[in-house]
C-alpha atoms as a PDB file:
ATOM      1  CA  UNK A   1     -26.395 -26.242  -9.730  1.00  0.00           C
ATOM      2  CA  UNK A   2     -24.642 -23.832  -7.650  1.00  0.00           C
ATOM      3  CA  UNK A   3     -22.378 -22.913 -10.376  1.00  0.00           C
ATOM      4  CA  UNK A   4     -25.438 -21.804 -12.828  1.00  0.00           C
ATOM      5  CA  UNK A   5     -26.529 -19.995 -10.114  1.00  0.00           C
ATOM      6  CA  UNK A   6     -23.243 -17.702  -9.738  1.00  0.00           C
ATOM      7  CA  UNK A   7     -22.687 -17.594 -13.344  1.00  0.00           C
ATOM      8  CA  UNK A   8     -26.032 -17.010 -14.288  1.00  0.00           C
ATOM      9  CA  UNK A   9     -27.730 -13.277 -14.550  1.00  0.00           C
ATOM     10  CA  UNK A  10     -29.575 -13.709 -11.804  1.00  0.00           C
ATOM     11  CA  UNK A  11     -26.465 -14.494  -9.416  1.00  0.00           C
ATOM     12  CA  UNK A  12     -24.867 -11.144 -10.080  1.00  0.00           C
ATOM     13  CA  UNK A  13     -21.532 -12.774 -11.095  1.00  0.00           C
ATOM     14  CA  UNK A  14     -20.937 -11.600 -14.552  1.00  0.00           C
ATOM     15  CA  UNK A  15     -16.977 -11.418 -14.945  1.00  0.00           C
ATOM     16  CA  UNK A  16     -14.673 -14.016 -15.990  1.00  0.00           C
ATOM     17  CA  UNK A  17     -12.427 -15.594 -13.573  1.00  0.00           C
ATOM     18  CA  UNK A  18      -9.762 -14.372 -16.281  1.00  0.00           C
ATOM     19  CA  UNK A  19     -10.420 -11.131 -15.551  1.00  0.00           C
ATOM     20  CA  UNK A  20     -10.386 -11.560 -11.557  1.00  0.00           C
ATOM     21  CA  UNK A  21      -6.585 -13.034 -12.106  1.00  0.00           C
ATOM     22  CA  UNK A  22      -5.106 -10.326 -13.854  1.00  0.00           C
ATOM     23  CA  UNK A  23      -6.851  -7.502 -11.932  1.00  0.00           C
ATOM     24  CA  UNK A  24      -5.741  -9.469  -8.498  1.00  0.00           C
ATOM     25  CA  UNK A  25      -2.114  -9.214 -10.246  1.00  0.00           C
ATOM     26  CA  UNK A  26      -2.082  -5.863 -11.552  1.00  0.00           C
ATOM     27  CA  UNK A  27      -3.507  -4.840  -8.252  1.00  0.00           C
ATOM     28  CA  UNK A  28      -0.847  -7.148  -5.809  1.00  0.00           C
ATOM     29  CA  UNK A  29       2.292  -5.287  -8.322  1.00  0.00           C
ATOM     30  CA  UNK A  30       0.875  -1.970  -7.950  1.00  0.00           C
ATOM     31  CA  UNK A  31       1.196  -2.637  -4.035  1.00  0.00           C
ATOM     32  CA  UNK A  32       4.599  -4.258  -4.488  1.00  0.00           C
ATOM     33  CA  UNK A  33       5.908  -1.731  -6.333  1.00  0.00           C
ATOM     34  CA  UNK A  34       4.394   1.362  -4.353  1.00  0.00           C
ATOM     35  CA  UNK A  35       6.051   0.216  -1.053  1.00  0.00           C
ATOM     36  CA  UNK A  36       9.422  -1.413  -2.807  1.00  0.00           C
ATOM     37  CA  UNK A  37      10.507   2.094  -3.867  1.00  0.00           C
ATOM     38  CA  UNK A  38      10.114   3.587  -0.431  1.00  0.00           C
ATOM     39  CA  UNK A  39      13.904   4.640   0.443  1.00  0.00           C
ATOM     40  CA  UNK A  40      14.559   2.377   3.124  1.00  0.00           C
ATOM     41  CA  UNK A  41      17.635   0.641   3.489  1.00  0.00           C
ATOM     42  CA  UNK A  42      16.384  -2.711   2.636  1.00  0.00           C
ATOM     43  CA  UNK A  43      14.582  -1.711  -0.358  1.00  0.00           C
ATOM     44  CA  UNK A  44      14.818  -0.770  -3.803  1.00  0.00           C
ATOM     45  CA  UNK A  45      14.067   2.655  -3.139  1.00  0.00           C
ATOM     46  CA  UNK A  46      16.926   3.428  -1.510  1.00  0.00           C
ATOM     47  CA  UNK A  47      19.526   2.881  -4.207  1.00  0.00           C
ATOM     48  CA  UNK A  48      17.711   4.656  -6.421  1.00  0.00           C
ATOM     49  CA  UNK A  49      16.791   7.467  -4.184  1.00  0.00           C
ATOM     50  CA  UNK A  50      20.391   7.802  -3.684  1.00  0.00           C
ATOM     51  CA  UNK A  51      21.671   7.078  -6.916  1.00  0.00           C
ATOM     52  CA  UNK A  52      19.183   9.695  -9.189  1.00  0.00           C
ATOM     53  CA  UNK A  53      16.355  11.534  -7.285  1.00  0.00           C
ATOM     54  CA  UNK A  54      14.265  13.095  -9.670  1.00  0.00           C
ATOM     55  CA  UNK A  55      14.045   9.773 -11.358  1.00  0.00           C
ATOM     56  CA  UNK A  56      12.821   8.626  -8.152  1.00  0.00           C
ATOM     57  CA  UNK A  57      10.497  10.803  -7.484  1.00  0.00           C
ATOM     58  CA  UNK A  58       8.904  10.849 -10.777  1.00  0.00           C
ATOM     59  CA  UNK A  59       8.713   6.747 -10.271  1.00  0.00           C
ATOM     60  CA  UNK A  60       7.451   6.995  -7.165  1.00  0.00           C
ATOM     61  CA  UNK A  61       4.735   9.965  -7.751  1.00  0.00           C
ATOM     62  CA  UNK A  62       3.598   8.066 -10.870  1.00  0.00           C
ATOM     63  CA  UNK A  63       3.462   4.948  -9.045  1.00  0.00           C
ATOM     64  CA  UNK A  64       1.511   6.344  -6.064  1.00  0.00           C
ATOM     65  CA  UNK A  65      -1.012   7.954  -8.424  1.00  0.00           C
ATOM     66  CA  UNK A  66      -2.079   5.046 -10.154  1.00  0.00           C
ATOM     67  CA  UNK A  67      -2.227   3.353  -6.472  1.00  0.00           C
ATOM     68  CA  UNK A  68      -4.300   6.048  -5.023  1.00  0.00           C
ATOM     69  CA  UNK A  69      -6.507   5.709  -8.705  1.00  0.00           C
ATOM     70  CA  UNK A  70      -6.972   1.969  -8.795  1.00  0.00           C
ATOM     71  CA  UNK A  71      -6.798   0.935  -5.542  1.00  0.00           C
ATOM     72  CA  UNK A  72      -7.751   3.204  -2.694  1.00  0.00           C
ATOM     73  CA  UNK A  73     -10.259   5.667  -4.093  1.00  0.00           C
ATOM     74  CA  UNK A  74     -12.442   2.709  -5.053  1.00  0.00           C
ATOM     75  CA  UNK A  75     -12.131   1.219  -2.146  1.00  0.00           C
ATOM     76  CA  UNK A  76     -13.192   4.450  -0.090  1.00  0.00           C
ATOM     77  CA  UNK A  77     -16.410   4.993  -2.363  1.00  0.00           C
ATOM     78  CA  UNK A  78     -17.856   1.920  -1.541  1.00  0.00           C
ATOM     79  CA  UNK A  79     -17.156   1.369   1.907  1.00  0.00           C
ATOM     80  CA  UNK A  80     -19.126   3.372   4.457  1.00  0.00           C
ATOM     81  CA  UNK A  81     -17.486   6.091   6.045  1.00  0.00           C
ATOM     82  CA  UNK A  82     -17.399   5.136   9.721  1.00  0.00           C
ATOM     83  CA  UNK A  83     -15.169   1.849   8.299  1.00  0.00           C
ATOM     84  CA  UNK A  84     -12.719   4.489   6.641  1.00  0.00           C
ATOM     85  CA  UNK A  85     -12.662   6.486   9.700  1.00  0.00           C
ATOM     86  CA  UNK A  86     -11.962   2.837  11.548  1.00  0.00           C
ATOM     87  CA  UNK A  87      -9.543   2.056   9.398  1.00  0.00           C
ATOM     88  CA  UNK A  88      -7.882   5.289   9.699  1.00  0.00           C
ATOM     89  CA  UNK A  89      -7.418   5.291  13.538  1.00  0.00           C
ATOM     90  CA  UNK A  90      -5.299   2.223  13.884  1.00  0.00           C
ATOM     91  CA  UNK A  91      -3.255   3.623  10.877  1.00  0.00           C
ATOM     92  CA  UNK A  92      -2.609   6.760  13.127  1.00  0.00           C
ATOM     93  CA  UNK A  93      -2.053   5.386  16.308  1.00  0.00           C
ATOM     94  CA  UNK A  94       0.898   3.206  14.586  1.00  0.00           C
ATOM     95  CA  UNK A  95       2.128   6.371  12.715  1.00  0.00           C
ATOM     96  CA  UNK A  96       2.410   7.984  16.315  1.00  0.00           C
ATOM     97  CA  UNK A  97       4.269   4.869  17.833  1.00  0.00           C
ATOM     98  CA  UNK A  98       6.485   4.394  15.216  1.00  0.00           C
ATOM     99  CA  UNK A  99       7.819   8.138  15.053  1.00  0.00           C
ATOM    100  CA  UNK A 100       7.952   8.006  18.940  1.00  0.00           C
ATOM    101  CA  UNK A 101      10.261   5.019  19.071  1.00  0.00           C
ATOM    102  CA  UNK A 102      11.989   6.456  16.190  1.00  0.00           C
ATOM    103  CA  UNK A 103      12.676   9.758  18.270  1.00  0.00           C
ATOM    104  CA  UNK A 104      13.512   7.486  21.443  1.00  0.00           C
ATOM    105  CA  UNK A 105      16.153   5.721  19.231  1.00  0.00           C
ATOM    106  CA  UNK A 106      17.455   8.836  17.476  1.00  0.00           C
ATOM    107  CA  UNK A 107      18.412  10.975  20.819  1.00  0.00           C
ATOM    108  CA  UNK A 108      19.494   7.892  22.863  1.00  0.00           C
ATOM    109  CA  UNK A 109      22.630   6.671  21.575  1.00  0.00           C
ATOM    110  CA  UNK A 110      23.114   3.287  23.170  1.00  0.00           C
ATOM    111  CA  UNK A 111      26.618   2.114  21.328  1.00  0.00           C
ATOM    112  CA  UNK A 112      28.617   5.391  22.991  1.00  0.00           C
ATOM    113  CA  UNK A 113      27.183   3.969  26.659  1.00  0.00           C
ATOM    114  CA  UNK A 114      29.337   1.778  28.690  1.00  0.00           C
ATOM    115  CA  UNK A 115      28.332  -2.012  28.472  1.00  0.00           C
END
């Protein structure tokens, strides 16, 4: 009975679950790909950052625009905007650690110090 319900009109549940799978697969590579061309070491990026740039780039910019299109502008129009801002803070506050301990890292060399 429960499954009428969902499927029916009235339940609001219209799409196939067809449709659910490939857009939860198109949307998981889109992510994959987005962050797997970041030149890091460990990446793919980073071979083919060094290897061609401008192919990169255009990759990556193309990449990041259909990201940006399909999967955080809708999510930004529904949700309210005090959850964005939310969201946004812990995303900063990490930005600011990481660079810090980045900076730490970069001007303290700890190999050329005595053990």
């Amino acid at each position: 009975i429960l499954a009428l319900v969902c499927w029916g009109p009235l339940g609001g549940v219209t799409t196939s679950p067809y449709a659910d799978i490939l857009a939860a697969v198109t949307l998981v590579s889109l992510n994959r790909l987005v962050f797997s061309l970041i030149p890091v070491a460990l990446l793919d990026g980073y071979a083919l950052f060094h290897h061609h740039r401008s192919l990169w780039a255009a990759l990556y910019g193309a990449s990041l625009l259909v990201f940006l299109l399909l999967v955080l502008l809708p999510a930004t129009r529904e949700a309210p905007s005090s959850s964005v801002g939310a969201a946004a803070v812990p995303f900063v506050i990490f930005a600011g650690l990481s660079l810090a301990v980045w900076a730490w890292f970069r001007r303290t060399d700890v190999r050329s110090q005595p053990a």
